[in-house]
N, C-alpha and C. Protein backbone atom coordinates (compact mmCIF):
# COMPACT_ATOMS: atom_id res chain seq x y z
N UNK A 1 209.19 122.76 80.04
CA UNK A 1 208.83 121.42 80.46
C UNK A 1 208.52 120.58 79.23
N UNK A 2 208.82 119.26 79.43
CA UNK A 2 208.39 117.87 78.26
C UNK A 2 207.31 117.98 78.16
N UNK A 3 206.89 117.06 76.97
CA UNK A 3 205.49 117.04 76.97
C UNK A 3 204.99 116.08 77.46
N UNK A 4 203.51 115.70 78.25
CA UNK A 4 203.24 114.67 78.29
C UNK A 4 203.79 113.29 78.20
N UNK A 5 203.95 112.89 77.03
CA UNK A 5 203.92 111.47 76.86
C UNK A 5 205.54 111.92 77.19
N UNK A 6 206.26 112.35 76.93
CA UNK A 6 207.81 112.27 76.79
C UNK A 6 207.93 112.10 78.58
N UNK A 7 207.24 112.92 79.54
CA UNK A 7 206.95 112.50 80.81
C UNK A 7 206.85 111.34 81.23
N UNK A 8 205.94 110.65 80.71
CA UNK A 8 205.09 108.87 80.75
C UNK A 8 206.13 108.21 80.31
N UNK A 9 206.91 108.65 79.48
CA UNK A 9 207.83 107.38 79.02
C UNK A 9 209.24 107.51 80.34
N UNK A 10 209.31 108.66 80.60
CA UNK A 10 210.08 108.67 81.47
C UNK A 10 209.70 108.36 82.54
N UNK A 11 208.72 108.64 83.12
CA UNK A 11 208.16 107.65 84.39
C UNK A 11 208.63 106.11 84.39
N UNK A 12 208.15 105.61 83.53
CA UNK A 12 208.13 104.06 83.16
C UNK A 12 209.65 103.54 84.08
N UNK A 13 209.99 104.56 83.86
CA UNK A 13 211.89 104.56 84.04
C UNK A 13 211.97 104.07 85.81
N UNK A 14 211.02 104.87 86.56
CA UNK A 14 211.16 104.87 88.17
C UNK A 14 209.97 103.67 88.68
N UNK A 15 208.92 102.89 87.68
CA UNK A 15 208.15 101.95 87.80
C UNK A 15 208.78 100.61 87.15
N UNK A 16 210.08 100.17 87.91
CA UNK A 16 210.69 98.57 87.17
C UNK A 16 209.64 97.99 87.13
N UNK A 17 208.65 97.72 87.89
CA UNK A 17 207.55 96.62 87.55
C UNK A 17 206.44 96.98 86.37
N UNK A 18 206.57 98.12 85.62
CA UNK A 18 206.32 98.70 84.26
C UNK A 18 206.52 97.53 83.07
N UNK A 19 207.98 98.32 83.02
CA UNK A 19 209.17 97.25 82.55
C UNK A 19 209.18 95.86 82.58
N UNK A 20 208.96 95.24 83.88
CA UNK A 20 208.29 93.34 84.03
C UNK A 20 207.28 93.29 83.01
N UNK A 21 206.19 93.75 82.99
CA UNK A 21 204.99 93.89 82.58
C UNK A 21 205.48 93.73 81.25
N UNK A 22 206.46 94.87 80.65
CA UNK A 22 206.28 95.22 79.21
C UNK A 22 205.48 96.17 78.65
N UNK A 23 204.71 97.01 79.01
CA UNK A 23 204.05 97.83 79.05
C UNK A 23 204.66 98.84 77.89
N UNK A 24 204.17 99.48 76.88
CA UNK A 24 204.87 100.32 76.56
C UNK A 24 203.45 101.47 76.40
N UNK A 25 203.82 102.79 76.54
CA UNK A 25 203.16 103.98 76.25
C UNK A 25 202.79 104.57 74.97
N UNK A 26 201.41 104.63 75.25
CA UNK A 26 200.95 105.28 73.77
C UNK A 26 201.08 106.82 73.67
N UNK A 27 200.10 106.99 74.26
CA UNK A 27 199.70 108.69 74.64
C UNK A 27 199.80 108.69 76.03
N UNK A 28 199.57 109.96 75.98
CA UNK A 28 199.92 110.87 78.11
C UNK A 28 199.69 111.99 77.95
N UNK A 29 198.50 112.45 78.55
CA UNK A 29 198.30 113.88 78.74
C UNK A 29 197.55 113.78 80.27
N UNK A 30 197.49 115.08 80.79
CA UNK A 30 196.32 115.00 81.78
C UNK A 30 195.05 114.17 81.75
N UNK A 31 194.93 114.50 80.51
CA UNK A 31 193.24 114.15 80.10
C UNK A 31 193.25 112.42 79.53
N UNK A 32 193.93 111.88 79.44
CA UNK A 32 193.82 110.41 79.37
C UNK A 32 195.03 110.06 78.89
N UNK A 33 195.49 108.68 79.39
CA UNK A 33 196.47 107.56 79.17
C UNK A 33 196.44 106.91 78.46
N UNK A 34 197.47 106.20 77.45
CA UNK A 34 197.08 105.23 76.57
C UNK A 34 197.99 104.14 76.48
N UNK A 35 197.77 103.01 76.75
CA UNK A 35 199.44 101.86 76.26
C UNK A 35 198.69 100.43 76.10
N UNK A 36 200.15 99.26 75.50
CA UNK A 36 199.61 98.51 75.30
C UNK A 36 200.77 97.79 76.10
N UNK A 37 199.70 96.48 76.16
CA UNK A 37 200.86 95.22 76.78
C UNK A 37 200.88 93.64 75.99
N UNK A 38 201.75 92.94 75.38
CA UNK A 38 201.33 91.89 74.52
C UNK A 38 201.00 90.77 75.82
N UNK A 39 200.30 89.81 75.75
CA UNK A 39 200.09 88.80 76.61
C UNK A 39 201.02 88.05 76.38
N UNK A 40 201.81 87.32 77.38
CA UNK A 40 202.75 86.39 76.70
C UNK A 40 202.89 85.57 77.96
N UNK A 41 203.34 84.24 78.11
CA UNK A 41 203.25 83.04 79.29
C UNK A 41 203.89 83.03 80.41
N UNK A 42 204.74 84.10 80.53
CA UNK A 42 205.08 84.55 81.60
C UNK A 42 203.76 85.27 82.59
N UNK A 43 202.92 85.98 82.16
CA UNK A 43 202.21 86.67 82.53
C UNK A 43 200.79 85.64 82.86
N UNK A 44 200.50 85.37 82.57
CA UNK A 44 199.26 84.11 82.46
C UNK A 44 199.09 83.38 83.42
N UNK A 45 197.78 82.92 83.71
CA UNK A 45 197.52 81.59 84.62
C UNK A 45 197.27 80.47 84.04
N UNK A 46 196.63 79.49 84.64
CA UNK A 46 195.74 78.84 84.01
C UNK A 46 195.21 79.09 82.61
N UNK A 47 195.34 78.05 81.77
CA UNK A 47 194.55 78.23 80.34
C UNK A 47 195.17 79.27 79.49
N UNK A 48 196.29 80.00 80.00
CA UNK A 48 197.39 80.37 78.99
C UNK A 48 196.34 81.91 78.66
N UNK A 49 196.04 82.37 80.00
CA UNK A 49 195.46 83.77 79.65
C UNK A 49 196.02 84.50 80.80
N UNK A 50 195.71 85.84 80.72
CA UNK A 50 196.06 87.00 81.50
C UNK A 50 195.59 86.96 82.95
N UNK A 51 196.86 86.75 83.34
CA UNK A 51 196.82 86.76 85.33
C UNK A 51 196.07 88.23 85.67
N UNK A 52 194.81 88.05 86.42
CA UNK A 52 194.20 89.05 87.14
C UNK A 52 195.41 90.15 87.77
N UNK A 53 196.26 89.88 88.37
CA UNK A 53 197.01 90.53 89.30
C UNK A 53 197.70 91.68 87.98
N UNK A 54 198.02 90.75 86.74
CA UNK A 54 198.96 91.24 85.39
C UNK A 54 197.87 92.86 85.39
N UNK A 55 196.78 92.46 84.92
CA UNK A 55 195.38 93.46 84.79
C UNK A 55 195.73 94.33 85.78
N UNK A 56 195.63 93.81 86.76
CA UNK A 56 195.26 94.84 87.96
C UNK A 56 196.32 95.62 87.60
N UNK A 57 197.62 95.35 87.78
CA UNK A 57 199.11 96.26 87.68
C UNK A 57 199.07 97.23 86.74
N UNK A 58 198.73 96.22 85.87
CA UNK A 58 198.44 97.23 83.89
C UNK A 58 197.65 98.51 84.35
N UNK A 59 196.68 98.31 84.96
CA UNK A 59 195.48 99.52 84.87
C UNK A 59 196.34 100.76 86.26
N UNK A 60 196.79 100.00 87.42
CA UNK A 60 197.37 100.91 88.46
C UNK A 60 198.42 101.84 87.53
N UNK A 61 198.89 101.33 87.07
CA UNK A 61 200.33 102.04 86.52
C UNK A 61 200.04 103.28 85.71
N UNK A 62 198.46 102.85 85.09
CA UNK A 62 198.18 103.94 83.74
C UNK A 62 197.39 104.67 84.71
N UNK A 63 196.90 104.73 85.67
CA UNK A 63 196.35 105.87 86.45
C UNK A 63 197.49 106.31 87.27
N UNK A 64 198.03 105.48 87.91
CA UNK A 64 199.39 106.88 88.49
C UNK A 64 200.14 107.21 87.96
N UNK A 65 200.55 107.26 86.00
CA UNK A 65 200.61 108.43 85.41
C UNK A 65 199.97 109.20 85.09
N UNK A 66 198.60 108.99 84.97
CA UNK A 66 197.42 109.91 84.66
C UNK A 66 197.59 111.40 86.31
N UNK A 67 197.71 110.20 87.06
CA UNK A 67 197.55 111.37 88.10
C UNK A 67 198.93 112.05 88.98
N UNK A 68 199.39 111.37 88.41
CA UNK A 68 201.32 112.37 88.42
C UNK A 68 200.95 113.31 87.14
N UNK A 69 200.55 112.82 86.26
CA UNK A 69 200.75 114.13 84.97
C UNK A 69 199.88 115.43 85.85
N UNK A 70 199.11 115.25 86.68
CA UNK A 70 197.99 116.16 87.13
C UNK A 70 198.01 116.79 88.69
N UNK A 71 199.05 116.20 89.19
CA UNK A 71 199.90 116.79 90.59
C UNK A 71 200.04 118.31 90.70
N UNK A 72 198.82 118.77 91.78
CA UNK A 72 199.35 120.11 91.33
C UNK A 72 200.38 120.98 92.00
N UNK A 73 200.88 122.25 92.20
CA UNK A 73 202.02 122.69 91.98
C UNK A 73 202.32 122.26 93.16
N UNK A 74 203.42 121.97 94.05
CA UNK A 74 204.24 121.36 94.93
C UNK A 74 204.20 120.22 95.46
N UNK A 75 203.58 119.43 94.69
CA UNK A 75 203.17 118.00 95.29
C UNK A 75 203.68 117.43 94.65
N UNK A 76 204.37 116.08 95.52
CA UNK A 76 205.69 115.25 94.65
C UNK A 76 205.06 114.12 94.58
N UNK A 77 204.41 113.67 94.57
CA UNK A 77 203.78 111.97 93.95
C UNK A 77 202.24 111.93 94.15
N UNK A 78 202.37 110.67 94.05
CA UNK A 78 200.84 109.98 94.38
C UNK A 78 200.98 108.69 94.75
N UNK A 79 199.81 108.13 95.17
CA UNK A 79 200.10 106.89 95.52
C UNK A 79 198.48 105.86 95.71
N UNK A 80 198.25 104.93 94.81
CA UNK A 80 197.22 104.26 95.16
C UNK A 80 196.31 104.44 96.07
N UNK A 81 195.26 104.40 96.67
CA UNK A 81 194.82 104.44 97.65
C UNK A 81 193.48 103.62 97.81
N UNK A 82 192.80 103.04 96.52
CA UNK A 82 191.93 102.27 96.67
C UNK A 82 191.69 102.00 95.08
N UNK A 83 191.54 100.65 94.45
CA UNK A 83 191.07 100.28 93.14
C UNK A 83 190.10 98.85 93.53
N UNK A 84 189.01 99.14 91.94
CA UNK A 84 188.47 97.62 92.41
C UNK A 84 188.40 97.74 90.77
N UNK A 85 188.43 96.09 90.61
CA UNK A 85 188.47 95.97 89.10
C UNK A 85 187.41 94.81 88.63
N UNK A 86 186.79 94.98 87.66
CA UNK A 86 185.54 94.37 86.92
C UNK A 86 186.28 93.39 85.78
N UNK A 87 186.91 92.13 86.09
CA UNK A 87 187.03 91.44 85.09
C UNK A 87 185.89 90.90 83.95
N UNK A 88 185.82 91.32 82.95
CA UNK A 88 184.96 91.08 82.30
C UNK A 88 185.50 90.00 80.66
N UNK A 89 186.34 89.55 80.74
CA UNK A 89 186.62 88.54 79.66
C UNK A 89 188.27 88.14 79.30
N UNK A 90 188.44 87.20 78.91
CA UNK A 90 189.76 87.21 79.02
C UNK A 90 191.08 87.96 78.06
N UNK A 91 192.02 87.40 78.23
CA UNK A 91 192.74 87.73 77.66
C UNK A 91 194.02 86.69 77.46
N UNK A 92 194.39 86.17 76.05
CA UNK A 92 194.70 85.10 76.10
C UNK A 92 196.59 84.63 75.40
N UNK A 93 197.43 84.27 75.32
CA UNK A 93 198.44 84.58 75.07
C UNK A 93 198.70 85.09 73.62
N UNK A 94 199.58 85.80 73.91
CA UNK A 94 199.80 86.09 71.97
C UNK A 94 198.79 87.63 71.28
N UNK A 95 197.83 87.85 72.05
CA UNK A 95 196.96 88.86 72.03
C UNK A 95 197.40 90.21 72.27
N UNK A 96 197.26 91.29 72.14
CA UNK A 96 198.15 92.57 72.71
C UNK A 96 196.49 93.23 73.68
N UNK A 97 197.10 93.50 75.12
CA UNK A 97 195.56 94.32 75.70
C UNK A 97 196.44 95.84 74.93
N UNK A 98 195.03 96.28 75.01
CA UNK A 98 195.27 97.75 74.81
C UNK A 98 194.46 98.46 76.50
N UNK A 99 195.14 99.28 76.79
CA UNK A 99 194.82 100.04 78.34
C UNK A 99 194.35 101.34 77.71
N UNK A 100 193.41 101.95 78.22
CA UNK A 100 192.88 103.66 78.71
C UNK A 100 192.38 104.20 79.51
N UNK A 101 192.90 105.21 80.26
CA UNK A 101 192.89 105.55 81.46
C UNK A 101 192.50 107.00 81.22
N UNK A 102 191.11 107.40 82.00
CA UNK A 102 190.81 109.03 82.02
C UNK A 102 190.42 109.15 83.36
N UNK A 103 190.21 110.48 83.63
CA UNK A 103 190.12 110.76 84.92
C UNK A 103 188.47 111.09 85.43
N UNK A 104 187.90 110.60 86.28
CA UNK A 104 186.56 110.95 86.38
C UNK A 104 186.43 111.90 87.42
N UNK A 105 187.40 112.34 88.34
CA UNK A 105 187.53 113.25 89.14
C UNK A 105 189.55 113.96 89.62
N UNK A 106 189.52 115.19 89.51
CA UNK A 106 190.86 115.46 89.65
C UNK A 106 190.98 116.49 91.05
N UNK A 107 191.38 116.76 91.99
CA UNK A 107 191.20 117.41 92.89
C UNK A 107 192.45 118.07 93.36
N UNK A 108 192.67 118.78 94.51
CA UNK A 108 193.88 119.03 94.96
C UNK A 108 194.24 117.62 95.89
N UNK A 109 193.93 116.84 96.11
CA UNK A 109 194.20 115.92 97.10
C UNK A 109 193.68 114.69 96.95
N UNK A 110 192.96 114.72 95.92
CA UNK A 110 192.55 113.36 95.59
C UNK A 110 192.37 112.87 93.75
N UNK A 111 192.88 111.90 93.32
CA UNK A 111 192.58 111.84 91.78
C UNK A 111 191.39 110.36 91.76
N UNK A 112 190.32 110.55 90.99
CA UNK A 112 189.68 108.77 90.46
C UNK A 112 189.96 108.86 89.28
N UNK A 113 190.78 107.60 88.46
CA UNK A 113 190.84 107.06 87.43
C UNK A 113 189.78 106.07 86.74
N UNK A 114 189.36 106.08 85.83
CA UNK A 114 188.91 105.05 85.72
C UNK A 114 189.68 104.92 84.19
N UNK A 115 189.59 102.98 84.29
CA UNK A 115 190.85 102.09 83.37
C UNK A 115 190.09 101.36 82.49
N UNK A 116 190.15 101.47 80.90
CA UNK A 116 189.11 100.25 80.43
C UNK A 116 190.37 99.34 79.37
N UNK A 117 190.54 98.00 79.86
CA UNK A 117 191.49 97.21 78.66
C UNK A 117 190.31 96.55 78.10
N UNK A 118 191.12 96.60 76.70
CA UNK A 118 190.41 95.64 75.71
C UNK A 118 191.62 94.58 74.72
N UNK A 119 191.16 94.02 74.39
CA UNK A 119 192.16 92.87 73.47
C UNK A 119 192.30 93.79 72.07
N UNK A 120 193.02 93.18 71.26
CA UNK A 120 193.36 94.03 69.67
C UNK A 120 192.42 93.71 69.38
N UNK A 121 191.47 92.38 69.07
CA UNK A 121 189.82 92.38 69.01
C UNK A 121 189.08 93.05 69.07
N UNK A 122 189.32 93.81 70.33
CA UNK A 122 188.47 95.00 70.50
C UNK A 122 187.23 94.08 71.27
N UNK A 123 187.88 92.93 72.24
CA UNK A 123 187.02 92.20 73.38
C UNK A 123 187.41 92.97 74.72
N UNK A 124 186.69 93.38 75.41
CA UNK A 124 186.72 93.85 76.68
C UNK A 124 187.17 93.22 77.65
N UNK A 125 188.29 93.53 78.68
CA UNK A 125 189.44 92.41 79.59
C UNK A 125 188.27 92.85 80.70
N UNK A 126 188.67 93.83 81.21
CA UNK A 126 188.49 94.78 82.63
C UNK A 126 187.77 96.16 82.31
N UNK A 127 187.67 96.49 83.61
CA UNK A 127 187.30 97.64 83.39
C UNK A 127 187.26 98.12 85.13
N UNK A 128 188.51 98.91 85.24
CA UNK A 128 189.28 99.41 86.89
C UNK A 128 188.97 101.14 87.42
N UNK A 129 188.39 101.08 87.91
CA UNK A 129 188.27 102.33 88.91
C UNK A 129 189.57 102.62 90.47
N UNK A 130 189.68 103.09 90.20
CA UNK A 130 191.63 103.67 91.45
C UNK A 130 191.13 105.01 91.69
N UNK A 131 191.46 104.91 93.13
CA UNK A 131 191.69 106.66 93.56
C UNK A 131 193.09 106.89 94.18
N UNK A 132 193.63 107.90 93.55
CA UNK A 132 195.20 108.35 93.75
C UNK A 132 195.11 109.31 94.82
N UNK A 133 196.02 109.32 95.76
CA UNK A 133 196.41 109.95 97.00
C UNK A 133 197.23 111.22 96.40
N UNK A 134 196.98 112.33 97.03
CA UNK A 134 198.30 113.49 96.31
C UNK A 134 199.11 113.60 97.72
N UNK A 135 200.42 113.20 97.18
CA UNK A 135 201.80 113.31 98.21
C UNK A 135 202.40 114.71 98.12
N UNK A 136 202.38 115.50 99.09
CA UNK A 136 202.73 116.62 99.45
C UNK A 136 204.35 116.63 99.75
């Protein structure tokens, strides 16, 4: 089997709305996610910063690879099942977020992620909690 990240990058492949995003992958292991996304005006609302919904997507995506990397043996996906997200500052065009995603609980049937973006600043966007469904 691939490793990790060589996994994550291949995922990206079956998530087109990855790809919209721009998203690219840092790291991928079980044990935490890593990627970045540049802000750019497509993505933005108002005031030429990062659309909440952009955030929200960014952080879903890096936990349902976190919790596909962690599917255990005969179970073919996962699937969202509840996130709430803590906007905590913006994010503004031209900026790159950086995403990380670890797992605060892993189960046979259930995964919680929790997601923290920050700007290349190293200013805090969000900060997203998701629980992943395991598809049998």
């Amino acid at each position: 089997m691939s490793d990790p990240s060589e996994q994550a990058a291949r995922l990206l492949a079956f998530i087109p709305f990855a790809d919209t995003l721009g998203l690219t992958i840092e790291d991928a292991s079980p044990e935490r996610v890593s990627a970045t996304l540049e802000v750019r005006e497509a993505l933005c609302t108002t005031g030429s910063i990062l659309h909440g919904g952009a955030i929200m997507a960014f952080a879903d995506t890096l936990g349902a690879i976190g919790a596909f990397l962690n599917l255990p043996e005969g179970a073919r996906s996962t699937t969202t099942i509840e996130s709430k997200t803590n906007f905590l500052g913006p994010a503004p065009v031209g900026c790159v977020v950086r995403g990380e995603t670890t797992p605060i609980h892993v189960g046979r049937r259930m995964s919680v992620w929790q997601t923290r973006l920050t700007t290349d600043a190293g200013k805090n966007v969000a900060l997203i909690t998701q629980s992943q469904l395991v598809l049998s």
